[in-house]
C-alpha atoms as a PDB file:
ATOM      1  CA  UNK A   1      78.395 103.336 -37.300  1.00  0.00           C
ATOM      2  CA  UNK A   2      80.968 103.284 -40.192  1.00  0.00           C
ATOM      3  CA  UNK A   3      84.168 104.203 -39.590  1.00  0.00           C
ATOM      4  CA  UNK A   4      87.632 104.378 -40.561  1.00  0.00           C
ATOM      5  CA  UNK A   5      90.494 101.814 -38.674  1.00  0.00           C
ATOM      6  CA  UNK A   6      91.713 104.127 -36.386  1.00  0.00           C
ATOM      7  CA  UNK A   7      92.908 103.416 -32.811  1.00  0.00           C
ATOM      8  CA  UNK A   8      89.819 105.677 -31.245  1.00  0.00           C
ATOM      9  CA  UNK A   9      87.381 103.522 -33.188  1.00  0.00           C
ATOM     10  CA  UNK A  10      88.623 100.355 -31.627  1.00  0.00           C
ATOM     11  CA  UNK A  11      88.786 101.082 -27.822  1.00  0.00           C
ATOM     12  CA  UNK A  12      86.893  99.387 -25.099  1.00  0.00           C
ATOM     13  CA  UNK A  13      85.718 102.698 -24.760  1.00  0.00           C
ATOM     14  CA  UNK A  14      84.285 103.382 -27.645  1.00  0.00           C
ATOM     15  CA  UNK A  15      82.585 100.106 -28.415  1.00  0.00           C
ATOM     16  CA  UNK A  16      80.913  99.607 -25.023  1.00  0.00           C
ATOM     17  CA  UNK A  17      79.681 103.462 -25.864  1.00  0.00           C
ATOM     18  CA  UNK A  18      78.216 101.868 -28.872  1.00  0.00           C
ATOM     19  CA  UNK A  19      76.696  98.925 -27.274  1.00  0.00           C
ATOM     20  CA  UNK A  20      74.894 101.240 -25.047  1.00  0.00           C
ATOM     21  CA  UNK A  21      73.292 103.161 -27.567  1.00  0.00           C
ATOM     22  CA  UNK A  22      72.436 100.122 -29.129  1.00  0.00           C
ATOM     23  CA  UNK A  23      74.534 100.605 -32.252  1.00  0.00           C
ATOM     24  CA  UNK A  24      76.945  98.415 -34.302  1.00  0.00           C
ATOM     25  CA  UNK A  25      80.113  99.278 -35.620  1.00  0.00           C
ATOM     26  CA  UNK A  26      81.826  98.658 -39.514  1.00  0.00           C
ATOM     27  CA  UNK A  27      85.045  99.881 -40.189  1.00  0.00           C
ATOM     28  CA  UNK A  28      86.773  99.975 -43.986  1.00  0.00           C
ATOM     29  CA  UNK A  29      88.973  97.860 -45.105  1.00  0.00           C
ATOM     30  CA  UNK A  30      92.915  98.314 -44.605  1.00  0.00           C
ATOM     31  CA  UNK A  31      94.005 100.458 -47.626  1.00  0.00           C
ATOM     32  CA  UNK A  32      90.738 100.951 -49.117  1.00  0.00           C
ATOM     33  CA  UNK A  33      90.200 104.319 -49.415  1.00  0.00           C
ATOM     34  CA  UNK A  34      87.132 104.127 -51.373  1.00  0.00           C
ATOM     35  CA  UNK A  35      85.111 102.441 -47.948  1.00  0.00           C
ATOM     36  CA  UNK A  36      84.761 105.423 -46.489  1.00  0.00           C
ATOM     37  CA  UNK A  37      84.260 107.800 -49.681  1.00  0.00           C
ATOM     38  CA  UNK A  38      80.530 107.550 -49.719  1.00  0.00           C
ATOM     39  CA  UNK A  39      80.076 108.316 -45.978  1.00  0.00           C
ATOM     40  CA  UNK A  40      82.325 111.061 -45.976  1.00  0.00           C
ATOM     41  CA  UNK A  41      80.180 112.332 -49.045  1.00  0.00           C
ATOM     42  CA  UNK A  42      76.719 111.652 -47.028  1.00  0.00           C
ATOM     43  CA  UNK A  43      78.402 113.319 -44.014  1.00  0.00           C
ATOM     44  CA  UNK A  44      79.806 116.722 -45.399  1.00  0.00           C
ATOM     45  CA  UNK A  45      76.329 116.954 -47.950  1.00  0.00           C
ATOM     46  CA  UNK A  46      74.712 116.997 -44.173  1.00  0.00           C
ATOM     47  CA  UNK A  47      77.611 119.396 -42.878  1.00  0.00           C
ATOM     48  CA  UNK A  48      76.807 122.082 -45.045  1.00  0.00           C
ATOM     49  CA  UNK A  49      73.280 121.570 -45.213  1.00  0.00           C
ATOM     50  CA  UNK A  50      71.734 121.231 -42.025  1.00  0.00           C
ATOM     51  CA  UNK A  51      74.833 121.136 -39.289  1.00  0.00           C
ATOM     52  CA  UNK A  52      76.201 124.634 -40.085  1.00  0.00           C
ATOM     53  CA  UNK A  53      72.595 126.565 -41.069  1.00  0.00           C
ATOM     54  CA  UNK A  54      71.899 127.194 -37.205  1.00  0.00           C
ATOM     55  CA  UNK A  55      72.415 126.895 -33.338  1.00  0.00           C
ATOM     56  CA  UNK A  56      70.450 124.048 -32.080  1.00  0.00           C
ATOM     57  CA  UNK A  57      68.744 124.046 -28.893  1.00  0.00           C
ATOM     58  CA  UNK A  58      68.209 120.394 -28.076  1.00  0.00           C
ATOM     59  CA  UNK A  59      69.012 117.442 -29.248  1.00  0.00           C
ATOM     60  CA  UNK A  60      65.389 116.559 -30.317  1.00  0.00           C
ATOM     61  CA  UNK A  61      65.533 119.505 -32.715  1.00  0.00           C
ATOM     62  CA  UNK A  62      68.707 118.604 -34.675  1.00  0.00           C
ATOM     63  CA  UNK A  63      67.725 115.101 -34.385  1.00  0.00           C
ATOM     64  CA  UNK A  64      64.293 116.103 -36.203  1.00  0.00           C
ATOM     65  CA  UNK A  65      66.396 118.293 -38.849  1.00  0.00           C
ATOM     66  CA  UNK A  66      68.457 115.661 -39.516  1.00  0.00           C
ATOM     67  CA  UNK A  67      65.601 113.272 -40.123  1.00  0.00           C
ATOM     68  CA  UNK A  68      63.436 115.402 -42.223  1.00  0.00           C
ATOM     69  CA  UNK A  69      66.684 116.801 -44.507  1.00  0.00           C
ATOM     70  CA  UNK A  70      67.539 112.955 -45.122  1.00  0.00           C
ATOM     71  CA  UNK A  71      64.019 111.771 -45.859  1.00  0.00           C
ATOM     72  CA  UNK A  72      63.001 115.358 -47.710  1.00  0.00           C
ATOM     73  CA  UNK A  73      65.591 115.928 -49.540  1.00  0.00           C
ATOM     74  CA  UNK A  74      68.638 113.094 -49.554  1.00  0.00           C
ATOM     75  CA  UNK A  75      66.300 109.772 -50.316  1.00  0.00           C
ATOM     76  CA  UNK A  76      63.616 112.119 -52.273  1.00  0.00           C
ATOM     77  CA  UNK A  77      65.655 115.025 -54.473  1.00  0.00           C
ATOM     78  CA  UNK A  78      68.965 114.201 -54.748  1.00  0.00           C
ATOM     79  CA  UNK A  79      69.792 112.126 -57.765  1.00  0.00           C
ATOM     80  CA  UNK A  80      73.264 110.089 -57.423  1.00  0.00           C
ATOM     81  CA  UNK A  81      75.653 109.214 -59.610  1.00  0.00           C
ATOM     82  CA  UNK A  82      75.958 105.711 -58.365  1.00  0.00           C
ATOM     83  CA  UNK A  83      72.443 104.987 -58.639  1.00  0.00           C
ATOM     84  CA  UNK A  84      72.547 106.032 -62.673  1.00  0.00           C
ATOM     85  CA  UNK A  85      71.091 109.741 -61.513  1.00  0.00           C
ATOM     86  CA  UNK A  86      68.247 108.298 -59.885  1.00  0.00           C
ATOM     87  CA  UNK A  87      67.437 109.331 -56.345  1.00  0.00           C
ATOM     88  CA  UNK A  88      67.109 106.673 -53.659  1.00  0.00           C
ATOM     89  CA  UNK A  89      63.536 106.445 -53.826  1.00  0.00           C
ATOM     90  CA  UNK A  90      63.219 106.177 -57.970  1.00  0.00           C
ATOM     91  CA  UNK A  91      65.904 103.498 -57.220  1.00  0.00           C
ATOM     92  CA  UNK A  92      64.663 101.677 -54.944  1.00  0.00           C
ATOM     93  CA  UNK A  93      60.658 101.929 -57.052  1.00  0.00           C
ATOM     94  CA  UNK A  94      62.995 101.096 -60.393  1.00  0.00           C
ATOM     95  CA  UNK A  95      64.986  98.064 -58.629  1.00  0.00           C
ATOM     96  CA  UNK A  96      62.071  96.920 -56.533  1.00  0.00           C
ATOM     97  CA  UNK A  97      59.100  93.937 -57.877  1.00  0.00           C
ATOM     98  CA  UNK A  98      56.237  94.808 -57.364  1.00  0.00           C
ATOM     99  CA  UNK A  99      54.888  92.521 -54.978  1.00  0.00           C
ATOM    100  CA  UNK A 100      57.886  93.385 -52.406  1.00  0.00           C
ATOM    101  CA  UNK A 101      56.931  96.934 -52.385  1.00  0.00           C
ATOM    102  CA  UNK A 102      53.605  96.241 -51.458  1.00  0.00           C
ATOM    103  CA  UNK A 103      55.149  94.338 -48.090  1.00  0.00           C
END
């Protein structure tokens, strides 16, 4: 879990919630701004496009939506300007050998 240096991120509490769930934390840099830029991006993209569309029952159904609108449409469909307009997936094809695909 990225985050940014804030008190709330570094509390007992908070990082023994994250060792329950299993999860590590990263936080930014002090004064680099441009840390958190691309997960704010990724997290507002999924804001608008699957967080605000609906009421969600259960947990299992959001966490399904938020699977399938990462692997459909994030990794498959949305080219990025970081990646020279490619989409994760024709990056990681491009960027890949061969053989380590095939792994």
């Amino acid at each position: 879990l990225h985050t940014d240096r804030g008190s709330q991120f570094r509390s007992r509490k908070f990082v023994h919630a994250l060792h329950q769930h299993h999860m590590t934390g990263s936080m930014g840099r002090v004064g680099a701004a441009g840390d958190n830029a691309a997960m704010e991006s990724f997290f507002g993209l999924l804001q608008n496009n699957v967080l605000d569309r609906r009421t969600w029952t259960t947990r299992q159904q959001l966490r399904t939506a938020i699977v399938t609108w990462i692997e459909r449409t994030y990794h498959r469909r949305r080219r990025q300007r970081t990646l020279s307009r490619l989409t994760p997936i024709e990056y990681e094809t491009t960027m890949t050998p061969p053989a380590s695909q095939a792994a």
